[in-house]
PDB file of N, CA and C in Angstrom:
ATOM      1  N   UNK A   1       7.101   0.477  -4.450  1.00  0.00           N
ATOM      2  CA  UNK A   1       5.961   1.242  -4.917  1.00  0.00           C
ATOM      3  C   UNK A   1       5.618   0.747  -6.305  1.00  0.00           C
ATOM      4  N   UNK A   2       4.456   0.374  -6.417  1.00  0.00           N
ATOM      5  CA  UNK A   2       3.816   0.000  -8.421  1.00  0.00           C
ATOM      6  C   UNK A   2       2.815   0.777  -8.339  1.00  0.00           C
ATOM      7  N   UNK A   3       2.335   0.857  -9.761  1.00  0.00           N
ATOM      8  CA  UNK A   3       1.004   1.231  -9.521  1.00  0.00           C
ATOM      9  C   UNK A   3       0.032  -0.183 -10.385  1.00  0.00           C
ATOM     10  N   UNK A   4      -1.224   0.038  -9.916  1.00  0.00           N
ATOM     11  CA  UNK A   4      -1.962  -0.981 -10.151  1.00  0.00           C
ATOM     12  C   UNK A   4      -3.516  -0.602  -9.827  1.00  0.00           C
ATOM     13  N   UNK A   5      -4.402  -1.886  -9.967  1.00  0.00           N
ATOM     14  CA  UNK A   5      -5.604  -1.709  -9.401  1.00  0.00           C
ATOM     15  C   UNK A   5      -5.975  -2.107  -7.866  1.00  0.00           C
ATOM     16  N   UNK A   6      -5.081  -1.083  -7.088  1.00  0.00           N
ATOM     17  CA  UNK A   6      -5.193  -2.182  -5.918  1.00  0.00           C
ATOM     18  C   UNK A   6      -6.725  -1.809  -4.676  1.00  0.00           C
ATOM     19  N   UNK A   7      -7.367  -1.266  -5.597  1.00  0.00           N
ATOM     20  CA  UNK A   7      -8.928  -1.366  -4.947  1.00  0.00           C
ATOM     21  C   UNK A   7      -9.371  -2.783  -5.396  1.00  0.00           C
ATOM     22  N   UNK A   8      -9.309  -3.278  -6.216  1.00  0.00           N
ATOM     23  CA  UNK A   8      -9.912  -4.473  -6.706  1.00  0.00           C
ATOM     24  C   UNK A   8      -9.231  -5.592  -6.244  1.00  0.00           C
ATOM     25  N   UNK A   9      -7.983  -5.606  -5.672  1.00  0.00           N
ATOM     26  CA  UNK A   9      -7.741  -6.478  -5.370  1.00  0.00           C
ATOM     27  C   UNK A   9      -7.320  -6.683  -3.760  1.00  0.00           C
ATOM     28  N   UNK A  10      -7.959  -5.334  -2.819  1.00  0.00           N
ATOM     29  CA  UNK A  10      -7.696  -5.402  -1.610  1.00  0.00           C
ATOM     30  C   UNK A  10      -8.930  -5.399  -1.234  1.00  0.00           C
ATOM     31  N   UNK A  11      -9.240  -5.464  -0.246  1.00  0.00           N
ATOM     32  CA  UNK A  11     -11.208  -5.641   0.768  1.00  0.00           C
ATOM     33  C   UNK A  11     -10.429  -4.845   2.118  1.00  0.00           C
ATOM     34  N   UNK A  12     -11.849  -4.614   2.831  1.00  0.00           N
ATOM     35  CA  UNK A  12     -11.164  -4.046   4.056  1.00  0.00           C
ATOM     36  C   UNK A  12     -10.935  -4.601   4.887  1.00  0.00           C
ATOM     37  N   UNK A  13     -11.145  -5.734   4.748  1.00  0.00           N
ATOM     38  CA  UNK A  13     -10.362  -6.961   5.800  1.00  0.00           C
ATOM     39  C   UNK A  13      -8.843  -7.031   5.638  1.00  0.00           C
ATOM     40  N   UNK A  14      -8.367  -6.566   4.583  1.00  0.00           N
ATOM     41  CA  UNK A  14      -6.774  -6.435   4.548  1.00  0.00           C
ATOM     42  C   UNK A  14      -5.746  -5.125   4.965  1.00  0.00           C
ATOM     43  N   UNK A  15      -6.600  -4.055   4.900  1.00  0.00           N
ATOM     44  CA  UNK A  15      -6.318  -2.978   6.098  1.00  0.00           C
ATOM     45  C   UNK A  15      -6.327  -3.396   7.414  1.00  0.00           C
ATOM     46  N   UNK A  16      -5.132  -2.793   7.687  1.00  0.00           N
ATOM     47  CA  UNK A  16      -4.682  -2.937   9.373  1.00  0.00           C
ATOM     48  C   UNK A  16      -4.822  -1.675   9.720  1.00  0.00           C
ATOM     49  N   UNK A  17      -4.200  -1.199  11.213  1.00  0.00           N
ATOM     50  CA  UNK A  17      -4.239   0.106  11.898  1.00  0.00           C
ATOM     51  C   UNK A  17      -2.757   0.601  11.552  1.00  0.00           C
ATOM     52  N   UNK A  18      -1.303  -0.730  11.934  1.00  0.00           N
ATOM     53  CA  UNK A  18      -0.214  -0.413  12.271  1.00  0.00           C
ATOM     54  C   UNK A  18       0.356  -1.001  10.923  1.00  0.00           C
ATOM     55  N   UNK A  19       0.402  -0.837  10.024  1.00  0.00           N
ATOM     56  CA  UNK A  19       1.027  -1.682   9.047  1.00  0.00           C
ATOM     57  C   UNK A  19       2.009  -0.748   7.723  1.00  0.00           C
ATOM     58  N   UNK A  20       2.461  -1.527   6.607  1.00  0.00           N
ATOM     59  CA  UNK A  20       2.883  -1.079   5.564  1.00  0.00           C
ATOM     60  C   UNK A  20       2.113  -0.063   4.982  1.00  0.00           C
ATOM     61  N   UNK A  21       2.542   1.445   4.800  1.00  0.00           N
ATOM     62  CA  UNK A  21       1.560   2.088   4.160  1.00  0.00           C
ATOM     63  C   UNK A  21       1.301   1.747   2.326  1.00  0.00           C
ATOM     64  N   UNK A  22       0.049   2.167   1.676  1.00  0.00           N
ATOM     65  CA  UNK A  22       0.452   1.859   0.408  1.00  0.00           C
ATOM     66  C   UNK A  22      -0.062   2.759  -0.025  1.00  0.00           C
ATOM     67  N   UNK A  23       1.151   3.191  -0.436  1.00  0.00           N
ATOM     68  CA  UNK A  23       1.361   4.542  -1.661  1.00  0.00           C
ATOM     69  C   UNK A  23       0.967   4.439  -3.074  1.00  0.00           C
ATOM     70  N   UNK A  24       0.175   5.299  -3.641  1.00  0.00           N
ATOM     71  CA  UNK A  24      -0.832   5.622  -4.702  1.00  0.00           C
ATOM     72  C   UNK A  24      -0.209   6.966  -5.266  1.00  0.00           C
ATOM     73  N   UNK A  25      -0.730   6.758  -6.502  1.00  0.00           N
ATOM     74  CA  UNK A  25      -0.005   8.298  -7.408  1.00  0.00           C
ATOM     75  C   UNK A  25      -1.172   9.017  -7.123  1.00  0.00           C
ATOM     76  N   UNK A  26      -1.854   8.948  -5.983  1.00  0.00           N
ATOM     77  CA  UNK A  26      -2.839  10.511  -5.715  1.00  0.00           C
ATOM     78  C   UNK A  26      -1.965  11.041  -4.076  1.00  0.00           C
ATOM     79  N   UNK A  27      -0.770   9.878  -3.806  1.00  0.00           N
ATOM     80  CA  UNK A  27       0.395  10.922  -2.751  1.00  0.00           C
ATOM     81  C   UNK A  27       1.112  11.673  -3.219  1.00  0.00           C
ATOM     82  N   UNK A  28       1.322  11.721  -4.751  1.00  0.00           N
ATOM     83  CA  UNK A  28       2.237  12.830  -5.473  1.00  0.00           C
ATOM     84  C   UNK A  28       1.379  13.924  -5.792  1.00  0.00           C
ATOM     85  N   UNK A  29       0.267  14.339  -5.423  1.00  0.00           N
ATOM     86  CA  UNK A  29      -0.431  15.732  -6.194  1.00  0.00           C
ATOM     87  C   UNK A  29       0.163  16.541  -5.659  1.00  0.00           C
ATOM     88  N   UNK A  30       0.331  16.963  -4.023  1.00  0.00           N
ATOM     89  CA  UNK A  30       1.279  18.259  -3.519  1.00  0.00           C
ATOM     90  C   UNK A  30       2.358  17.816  -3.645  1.00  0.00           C
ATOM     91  N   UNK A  31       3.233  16.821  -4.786  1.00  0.00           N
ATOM     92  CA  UNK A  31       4.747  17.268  -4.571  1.00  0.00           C
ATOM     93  C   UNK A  31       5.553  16.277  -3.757  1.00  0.00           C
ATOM     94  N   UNK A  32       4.818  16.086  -2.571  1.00  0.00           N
ATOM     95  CA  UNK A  32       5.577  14.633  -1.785  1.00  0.00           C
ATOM     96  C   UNK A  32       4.927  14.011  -1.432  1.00  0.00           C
ATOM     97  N   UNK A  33       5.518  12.926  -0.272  1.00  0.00           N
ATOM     98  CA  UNK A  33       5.112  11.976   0.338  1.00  0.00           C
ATOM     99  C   UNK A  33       4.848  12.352   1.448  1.00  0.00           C
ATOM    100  N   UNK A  34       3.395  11.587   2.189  1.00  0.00           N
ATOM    101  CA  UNK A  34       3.418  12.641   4.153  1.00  0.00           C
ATOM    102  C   UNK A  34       4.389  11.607   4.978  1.00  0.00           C
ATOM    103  N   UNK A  35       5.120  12.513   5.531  1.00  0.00           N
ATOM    104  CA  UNK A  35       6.030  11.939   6.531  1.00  0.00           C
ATOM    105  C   UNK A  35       5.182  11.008   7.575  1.00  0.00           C
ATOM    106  N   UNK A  36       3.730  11.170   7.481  1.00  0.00           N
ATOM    107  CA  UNK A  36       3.212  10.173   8.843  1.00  0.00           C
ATOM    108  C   UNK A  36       2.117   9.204   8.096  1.00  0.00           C
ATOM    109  N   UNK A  37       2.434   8.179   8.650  1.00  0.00           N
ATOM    110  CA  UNK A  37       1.480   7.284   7.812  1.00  0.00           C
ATOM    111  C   UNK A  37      -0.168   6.854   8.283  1.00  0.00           C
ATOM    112  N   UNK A  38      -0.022   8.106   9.377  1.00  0.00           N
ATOM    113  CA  UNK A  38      -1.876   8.124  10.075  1.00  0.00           C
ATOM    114  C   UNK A  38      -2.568   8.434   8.687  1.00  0.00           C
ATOM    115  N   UNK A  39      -3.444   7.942   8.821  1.00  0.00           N
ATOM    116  CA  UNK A  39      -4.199   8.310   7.954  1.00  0.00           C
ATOM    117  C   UNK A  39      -4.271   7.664   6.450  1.00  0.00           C
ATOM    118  N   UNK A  40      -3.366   6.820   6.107  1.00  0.00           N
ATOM    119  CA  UNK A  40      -2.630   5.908   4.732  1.00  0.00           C
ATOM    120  C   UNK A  40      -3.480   4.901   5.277  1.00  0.00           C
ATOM    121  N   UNK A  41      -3.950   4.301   4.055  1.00  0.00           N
ATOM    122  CA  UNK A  41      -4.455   2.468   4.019  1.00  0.00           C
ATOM    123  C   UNK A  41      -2.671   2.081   4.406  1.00  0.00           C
ATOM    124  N   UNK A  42      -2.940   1.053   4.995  1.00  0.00           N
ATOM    125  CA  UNK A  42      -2.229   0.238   5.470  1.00  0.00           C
ATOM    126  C   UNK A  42      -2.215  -1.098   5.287  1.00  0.00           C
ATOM    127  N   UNK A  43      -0.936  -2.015   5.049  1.00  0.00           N
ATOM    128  CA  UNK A  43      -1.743  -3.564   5.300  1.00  0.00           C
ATOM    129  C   UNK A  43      -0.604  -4.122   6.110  1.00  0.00           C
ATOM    130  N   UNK A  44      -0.560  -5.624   6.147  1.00  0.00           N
ATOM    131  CA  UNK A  44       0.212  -6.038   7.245  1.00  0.00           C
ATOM    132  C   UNK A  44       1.636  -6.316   6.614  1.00  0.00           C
ATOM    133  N   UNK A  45       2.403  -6.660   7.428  1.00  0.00           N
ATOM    134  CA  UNK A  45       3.887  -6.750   6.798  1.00  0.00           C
ATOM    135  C   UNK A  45       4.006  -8.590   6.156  1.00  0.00           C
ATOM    136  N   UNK A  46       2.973  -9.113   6.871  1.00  0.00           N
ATOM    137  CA  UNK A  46       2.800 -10.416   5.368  1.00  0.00           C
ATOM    138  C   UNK A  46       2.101 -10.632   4.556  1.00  0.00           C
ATOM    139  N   UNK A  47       1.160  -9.432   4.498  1.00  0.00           N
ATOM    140  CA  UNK A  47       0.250  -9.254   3.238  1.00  0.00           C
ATOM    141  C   UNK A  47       1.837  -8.520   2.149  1.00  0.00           C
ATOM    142  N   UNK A  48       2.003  -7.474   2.799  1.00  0.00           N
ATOM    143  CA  UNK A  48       3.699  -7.114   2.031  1.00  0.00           C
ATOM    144  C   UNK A  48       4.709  -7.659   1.141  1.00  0.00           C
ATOM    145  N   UNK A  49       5.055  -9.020   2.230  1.00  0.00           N
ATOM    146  CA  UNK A  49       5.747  -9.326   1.740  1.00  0.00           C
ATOM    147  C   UNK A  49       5.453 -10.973   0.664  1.00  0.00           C
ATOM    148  N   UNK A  50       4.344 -10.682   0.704  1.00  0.00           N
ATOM    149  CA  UNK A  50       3.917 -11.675  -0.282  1.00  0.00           C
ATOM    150  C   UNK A  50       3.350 -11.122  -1.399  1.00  0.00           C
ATOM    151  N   UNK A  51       2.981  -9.537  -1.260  1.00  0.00           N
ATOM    152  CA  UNK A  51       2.875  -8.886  -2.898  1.00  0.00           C
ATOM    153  C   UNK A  51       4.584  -8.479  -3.428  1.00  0.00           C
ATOM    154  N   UNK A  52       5.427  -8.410  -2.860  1.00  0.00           N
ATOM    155  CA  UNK A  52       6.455  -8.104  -3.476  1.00  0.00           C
ATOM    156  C   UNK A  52       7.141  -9.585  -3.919  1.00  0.00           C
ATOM    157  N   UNK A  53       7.160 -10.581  -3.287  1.00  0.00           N
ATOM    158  CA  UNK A  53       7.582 -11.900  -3.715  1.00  0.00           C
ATOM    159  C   UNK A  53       6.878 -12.100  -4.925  1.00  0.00           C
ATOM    160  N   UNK A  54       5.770 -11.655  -4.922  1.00  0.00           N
ATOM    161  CA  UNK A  54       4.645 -12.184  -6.008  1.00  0.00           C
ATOM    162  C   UNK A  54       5.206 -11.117  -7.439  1.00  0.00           C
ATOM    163  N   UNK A  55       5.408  -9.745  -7.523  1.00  0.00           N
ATOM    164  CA  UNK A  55       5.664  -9.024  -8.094  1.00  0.00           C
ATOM    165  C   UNK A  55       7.052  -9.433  -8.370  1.00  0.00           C
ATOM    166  N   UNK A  56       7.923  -9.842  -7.693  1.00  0.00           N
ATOM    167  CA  UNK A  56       9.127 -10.037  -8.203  1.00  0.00           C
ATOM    168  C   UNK A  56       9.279 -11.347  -9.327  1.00  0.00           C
ATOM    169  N   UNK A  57       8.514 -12.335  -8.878  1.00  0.00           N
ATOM    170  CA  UNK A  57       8.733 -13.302  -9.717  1.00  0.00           C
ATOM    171  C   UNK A  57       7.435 -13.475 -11.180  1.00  0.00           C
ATOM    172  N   UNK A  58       6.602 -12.006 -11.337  1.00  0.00           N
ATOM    173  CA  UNK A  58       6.094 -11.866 -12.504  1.00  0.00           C
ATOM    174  C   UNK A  58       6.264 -11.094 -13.312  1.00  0.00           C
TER     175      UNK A  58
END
């Protein structure tokens, strides 16, 4: 989880249906996280794992 500008740097071509949800500090206003990720922007698990490779090595 980071936080960032990630409207500016996602389009809706990078939303999927079935994917990684991405969590935003407007999922903490009631307190938690929703147990179901219907309804969460989503992206794919190699859009994923190439922002965390990317984040790790900056």
């Amino acid at each position: 989880m980071r936080t960032g500008p990630f409207g500016s740097v996602l389009h809706a071509s990078d939303y999927v249906q079935d994917g990684v949800p991405i969590i935003t500090t407007e999922h903490f206003k009631n307190g938690s996280l929703p147990l179901i990720k219907d309804g969460m922007p989503q992206v794919s698990k190699m859009d994923y794992l190439i922002a965390l490779l990317f984040s790790f090595f900056n």
